[in-house]
PDB file of N, CA and C in Angstrom:
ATOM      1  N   UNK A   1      92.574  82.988 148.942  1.00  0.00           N
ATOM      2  CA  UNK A   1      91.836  84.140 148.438  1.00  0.00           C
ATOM      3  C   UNK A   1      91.039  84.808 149.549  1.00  0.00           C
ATOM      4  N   UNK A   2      90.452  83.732 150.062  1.00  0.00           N
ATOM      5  CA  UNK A   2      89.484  84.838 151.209  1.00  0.00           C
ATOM      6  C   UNK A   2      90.516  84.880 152.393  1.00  0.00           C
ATOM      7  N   UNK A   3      91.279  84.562 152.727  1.00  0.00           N
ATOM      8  CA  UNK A   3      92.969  85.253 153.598  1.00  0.00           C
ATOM      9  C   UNK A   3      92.957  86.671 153.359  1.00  0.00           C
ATOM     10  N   UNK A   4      93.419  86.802 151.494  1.00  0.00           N
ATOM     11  CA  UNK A   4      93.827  88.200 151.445  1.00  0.00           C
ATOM     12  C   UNK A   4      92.525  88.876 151.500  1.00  0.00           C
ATOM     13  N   UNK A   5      91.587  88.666 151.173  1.00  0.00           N
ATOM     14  CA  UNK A   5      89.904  89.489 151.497  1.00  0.00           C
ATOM     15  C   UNK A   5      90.014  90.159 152.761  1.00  0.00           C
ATOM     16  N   UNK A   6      89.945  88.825 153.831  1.00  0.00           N
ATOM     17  CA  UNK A   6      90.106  89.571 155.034  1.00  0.00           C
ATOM     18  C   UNK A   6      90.722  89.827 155.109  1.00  0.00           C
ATOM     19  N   UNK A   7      92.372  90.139 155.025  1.00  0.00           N
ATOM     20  CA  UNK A   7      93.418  91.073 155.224  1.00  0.00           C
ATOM     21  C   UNK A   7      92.887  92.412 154.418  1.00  0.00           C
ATOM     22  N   UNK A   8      92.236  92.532 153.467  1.00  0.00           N
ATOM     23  CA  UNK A   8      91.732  94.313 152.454  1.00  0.00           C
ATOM     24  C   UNK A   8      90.752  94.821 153.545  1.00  0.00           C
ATOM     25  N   UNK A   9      89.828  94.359 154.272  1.00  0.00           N
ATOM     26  CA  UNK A   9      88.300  94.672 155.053  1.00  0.00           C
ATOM     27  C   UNK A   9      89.625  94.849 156.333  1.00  0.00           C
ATOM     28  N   UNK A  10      90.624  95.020 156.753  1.00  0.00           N
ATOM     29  CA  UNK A  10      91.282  95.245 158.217  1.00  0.00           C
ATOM     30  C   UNK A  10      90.829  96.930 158.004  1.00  0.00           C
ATOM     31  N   UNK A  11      90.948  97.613 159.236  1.00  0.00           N
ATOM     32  CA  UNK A  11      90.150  98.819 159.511  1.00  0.00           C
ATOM     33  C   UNK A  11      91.265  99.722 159.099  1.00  0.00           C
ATOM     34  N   UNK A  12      92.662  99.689 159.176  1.00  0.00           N
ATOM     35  CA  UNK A  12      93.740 100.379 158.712  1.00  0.00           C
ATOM     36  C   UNK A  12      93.628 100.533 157.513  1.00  0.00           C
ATOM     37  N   UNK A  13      93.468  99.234 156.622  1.00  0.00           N
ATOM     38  CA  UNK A  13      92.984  99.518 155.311  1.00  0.00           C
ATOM     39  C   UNK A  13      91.730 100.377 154.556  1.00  0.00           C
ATOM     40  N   UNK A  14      90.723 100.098 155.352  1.00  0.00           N
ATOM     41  CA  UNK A  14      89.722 100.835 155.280  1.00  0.00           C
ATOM     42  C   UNK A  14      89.763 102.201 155.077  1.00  0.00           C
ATOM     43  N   UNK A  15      90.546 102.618 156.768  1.00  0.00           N
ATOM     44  CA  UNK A  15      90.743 104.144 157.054  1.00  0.00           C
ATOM     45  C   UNK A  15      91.744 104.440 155.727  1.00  0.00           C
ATOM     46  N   UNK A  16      92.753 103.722 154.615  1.00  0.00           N
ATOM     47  CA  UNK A  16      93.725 104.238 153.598  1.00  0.00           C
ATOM     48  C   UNK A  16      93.117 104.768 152.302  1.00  0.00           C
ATOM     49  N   UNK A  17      92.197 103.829 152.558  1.00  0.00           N
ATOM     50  CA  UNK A  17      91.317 103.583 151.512  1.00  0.00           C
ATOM     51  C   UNK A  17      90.327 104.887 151.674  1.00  0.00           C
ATOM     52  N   UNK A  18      89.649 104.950 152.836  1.00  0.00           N
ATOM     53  CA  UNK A  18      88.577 106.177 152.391  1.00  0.00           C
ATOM     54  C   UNK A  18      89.631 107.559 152.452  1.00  0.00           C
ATOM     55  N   UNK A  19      90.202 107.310 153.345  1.00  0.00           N
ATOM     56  CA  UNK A  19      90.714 108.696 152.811  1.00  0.00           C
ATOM     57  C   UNK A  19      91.256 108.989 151.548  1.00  0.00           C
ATOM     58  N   UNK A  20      92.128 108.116 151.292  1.00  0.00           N
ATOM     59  CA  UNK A  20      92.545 108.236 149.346  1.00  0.00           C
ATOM     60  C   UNK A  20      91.633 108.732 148.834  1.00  0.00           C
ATOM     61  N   UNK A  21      90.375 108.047 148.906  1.00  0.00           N
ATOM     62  CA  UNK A  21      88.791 108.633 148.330  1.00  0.00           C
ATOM     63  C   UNK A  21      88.410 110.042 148.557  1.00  0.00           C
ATOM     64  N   UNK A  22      88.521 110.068 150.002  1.00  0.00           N
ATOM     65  CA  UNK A  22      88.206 111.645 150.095  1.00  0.00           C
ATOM     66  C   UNK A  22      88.932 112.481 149.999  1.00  0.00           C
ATOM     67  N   UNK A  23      90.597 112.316 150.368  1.00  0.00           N
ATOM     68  CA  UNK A  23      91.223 113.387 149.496  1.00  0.00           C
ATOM     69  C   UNK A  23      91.302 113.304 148.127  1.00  0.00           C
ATOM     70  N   UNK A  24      91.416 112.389 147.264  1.00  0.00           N
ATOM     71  CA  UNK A  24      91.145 112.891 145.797  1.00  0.00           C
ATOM     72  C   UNK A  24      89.882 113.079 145.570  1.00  0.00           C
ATOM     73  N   UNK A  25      88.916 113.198 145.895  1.00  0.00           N
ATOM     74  CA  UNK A  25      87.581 113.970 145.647  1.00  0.00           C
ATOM     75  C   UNK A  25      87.980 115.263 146.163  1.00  0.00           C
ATOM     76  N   UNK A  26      88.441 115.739 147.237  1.00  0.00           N
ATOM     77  CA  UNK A  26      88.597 117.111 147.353  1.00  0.00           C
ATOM     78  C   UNK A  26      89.307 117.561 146.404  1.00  0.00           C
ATOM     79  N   UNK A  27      90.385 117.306 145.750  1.00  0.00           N
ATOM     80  CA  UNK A  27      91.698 117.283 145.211  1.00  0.00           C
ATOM     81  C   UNK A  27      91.216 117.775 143.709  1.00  0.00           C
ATOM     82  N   UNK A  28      90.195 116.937 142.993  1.00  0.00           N
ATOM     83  CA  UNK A  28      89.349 117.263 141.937  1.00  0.00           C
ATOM     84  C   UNK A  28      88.268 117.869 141.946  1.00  0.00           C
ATOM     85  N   UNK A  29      87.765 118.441 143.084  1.00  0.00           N
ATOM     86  CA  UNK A  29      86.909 119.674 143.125  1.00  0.00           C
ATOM     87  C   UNK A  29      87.621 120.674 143.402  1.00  0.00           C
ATOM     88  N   UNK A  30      89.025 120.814 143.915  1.00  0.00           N
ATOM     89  CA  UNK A  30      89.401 121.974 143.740  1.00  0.00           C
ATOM     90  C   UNK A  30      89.265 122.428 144.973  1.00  0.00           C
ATOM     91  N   UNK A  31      89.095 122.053 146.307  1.00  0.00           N
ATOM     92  CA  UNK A  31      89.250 122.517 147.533  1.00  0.00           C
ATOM     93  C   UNK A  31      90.392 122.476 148.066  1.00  0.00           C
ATOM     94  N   UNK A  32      91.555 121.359 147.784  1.00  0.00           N
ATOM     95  CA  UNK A  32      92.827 121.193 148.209  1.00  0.00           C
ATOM     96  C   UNK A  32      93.602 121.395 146.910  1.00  0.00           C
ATOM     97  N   UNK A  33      94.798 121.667 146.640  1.00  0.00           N
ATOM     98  CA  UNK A  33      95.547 121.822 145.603  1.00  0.00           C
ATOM     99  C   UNK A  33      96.489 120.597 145.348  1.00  0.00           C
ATOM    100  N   UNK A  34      96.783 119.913 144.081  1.00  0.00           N
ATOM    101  CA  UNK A  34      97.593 118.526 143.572  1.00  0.00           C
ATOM    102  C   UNK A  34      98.551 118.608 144.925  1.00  0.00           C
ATOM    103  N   UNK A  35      99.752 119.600 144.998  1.00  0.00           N
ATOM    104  CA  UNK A  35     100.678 119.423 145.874  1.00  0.00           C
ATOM    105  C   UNK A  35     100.019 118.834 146.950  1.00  0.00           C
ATOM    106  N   UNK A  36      99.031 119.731 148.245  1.00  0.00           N
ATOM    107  CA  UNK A  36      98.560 119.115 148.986  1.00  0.00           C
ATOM    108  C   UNK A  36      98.203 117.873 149.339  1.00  0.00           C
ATOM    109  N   UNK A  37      97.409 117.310 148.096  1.00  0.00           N
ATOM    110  CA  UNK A  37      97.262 115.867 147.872  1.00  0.00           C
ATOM    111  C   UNK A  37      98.296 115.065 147.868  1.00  0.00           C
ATOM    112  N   UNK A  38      99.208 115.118 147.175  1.00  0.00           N
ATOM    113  CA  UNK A  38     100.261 114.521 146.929  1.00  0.00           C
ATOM    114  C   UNK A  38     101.128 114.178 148.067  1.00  0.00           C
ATOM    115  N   UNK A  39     101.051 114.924 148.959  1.00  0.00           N
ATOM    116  CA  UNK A  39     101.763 115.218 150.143  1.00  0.00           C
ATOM    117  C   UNK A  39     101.057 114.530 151.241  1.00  0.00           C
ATOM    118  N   UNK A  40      99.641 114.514 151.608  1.00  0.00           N
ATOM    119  CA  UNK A  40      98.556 113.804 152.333  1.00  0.00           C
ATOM    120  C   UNK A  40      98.808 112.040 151.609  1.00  0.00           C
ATOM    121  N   UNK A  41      98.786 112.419 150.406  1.00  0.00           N
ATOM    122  CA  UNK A  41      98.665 110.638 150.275  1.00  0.00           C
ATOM    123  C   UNK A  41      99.893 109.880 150.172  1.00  0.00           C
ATOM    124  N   UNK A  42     100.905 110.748 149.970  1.00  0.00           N
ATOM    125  CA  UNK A  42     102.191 110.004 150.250  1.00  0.00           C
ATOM    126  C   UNK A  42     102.797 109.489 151.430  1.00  0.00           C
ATOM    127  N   UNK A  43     102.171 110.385 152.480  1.00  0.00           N
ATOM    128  CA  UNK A  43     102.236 110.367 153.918  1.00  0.00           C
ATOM    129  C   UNK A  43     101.468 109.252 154.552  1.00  0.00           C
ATOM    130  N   UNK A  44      99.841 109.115 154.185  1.00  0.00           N
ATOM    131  CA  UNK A  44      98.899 108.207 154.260  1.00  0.00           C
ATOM    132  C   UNK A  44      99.584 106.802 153.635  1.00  0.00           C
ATOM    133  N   UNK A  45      99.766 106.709 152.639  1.00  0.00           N
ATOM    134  CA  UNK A  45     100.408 105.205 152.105  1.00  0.00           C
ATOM    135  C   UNK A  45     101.891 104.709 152.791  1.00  0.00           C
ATOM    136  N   UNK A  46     103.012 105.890 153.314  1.00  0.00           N
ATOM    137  CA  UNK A  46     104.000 105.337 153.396  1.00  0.00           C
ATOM    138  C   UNK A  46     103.887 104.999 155.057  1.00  0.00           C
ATOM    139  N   UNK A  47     102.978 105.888 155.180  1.00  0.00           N
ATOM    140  CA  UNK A  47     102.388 104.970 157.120  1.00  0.00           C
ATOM    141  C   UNK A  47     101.865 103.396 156.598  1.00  0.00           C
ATOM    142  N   UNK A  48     100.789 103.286 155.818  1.00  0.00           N
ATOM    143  CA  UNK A  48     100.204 102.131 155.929  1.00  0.00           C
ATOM    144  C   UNK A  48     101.417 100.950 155.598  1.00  0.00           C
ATOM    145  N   UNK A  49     101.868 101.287 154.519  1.00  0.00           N
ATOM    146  CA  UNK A  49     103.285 100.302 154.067  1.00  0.00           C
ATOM    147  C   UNK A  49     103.824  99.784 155.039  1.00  0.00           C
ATOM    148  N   UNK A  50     104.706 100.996 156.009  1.00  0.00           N
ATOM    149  CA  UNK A  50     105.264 101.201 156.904  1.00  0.00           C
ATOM    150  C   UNK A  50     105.073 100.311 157.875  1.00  0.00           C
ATOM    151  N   UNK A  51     103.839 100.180 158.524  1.00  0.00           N
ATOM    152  CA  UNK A  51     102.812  99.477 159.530  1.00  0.00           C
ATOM    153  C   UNK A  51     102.941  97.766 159.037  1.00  0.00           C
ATOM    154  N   UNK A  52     102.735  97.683 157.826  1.00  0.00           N
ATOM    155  CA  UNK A  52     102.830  96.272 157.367  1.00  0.00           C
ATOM    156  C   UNK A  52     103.701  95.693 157.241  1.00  0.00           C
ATOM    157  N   UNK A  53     104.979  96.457 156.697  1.00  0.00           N
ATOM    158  CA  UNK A  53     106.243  96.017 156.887  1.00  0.00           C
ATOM    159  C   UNK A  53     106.722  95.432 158.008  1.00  0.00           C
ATOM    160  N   UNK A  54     106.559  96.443 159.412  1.00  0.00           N
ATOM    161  CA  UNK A  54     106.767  96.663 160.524  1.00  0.00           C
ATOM    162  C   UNK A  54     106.483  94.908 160.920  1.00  0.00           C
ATOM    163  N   UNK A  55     105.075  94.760 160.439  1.00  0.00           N
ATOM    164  CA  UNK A  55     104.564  93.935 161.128  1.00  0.00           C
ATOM    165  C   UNK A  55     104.905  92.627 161.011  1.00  0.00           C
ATOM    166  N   UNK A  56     105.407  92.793 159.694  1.00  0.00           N
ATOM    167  CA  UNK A  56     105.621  91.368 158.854  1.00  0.00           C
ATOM    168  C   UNK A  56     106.793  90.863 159.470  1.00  0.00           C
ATOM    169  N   UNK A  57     107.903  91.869 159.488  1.00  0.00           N
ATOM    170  CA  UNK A  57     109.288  91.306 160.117  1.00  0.00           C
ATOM    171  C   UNK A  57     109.199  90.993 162.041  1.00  0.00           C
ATOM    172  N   UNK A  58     108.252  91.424 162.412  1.00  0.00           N
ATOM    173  CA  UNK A  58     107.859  91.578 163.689  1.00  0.00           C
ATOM    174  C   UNK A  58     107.553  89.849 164.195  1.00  0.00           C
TER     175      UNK A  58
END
């Protein structure tokens, strides 16, 4: 359990994590539009995936 803890607190995660946060807060105030979002966080998650995958078979 505290393995995967410290694997969530890694700084990659962090950086996925706040941004998810801050683009859907923009996203629901209405400064960026759904598409936009959609497009930022699909991009944002399929890097982070991406990175872990990478790493795992590595």
């Amino acid at each position: 359990m505290k393995h995967n803890l410290s694997k969530l607190i890694d700084v990659k995660s962090l950086i996925t994590l706040a941004s998810t946060l801050i683009f859907g807060y923009l996203s629901l105030k209405g400064s960026i539009s759904s598409e936009q979002f959609l497009t930022i966080f699909t991009t944002i998650v399929a890097f982070y995936f991406g990175t872990q995958h990478q790493k795992k078979n590595s």
